[in-house]
Structure formats: C-alpha cells, structure tokens
C-alpha atoms as a PDB file:
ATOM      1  CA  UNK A   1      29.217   0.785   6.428  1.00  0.00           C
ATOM      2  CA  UNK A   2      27.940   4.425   7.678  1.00  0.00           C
ATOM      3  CA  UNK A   3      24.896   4.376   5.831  1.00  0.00           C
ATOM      4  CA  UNK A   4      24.304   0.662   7.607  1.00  0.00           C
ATOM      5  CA  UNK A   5      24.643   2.511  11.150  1.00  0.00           C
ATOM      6  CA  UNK A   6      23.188   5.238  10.223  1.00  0.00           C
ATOM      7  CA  UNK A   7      19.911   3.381   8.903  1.00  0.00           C
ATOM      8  CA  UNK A   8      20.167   0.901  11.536  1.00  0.00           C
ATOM      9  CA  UNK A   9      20.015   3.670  14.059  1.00  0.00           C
ATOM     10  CA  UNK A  10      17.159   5.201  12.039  1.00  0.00           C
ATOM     11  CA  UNK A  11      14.926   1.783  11.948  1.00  0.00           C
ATOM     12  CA  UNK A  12      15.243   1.621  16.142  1.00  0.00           C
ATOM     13  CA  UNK A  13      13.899   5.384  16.743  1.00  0.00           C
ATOM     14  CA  UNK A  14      11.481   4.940  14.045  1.00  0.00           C
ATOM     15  CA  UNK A  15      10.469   1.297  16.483  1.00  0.00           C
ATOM     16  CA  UNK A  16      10.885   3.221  19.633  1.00  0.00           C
ATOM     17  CA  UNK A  17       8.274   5.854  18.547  1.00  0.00           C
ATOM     18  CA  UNK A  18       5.820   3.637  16.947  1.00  0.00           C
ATOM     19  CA  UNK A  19       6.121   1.845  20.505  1.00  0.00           C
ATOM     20  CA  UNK A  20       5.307   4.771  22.415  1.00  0.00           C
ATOM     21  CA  UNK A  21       2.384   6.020  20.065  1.00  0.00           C
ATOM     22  CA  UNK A  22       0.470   2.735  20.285  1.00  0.00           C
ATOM     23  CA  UNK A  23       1.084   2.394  24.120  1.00  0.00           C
ATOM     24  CA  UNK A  24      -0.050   5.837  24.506  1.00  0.00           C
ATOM     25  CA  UNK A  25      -3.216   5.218  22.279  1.00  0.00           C
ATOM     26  CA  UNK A  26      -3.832   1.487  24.233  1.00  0.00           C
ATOM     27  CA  UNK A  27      -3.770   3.764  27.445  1.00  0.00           C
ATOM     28  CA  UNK A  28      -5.947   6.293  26.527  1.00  0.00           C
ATOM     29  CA  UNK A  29      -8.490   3.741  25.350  1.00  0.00           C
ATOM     30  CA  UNK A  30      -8.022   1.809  27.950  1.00  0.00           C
ATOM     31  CA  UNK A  31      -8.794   4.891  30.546  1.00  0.00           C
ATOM     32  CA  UNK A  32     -11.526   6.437  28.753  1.00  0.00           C
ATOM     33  CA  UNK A  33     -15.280   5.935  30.212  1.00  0.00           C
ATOM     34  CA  UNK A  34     -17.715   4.568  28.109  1.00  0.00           C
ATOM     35  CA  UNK A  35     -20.568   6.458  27.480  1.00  0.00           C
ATOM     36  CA  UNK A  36     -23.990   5.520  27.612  1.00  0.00           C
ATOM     37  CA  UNK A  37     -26.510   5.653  24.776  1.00  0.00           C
ATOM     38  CA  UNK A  38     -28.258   8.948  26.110  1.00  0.00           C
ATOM     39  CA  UNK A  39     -25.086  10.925  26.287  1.00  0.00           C
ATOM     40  CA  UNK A  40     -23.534   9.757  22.936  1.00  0.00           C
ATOM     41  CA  UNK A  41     -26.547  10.549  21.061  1.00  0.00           C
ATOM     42  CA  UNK A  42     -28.091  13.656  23.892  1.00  0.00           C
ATOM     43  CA  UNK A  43     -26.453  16.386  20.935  1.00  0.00           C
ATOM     44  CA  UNK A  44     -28.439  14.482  18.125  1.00  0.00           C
ATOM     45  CA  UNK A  45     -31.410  13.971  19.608  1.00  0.00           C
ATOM     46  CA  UNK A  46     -31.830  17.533  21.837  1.00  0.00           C
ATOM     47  CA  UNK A  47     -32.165  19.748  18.217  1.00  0.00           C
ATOM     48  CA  UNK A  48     -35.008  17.098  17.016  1.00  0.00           C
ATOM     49  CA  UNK A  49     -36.954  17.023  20.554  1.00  0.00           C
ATOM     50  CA  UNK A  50     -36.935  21.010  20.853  1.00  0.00           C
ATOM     51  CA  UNK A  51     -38.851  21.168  17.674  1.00  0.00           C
END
C-alpha cells in the first residue's frame, strides 16, 4: 500500500512538471518575435557578400 502512495504521489509531480515545462515552452513561443528573412539569414549571407 506504501509503494501505491508513494508512486501515486510520484506520477502527480512527474504531471505537475511536465505541465509547467510545456506551458513555459507555449509561452515563450508564443512571446517570441518573428524574424524576418533578412535578419534570420543577415549572419549567412554577410561572410558571402564581403567577399
């Protein structure tokens, strides 16, 4: 009967975490700007236009 508390208790802070981790990963994604094409590819492209 322990081990069934004791692995119940385990399986609902294992949920609770998992929870938080994909909330905090929808909320980042959610807040983040999108960038345009010129400033995701500026790095790639500066090197090859130098040249």
């Amino acid at each position: 009967m322990r081990s069934l508390v004791f692995g119940a208790i385990l399986v609902a802070v294992a949920a609770v975490g998992f929870h938080t981790l994909i909330s905090a990963s929808l909320a980042a994604a959610r807040d983040a700007k999108a960038a345009t094409f010129s400033q995701r590819f500026a790095p790639v492209l500066k090197p090859a236009a130098a040249n």
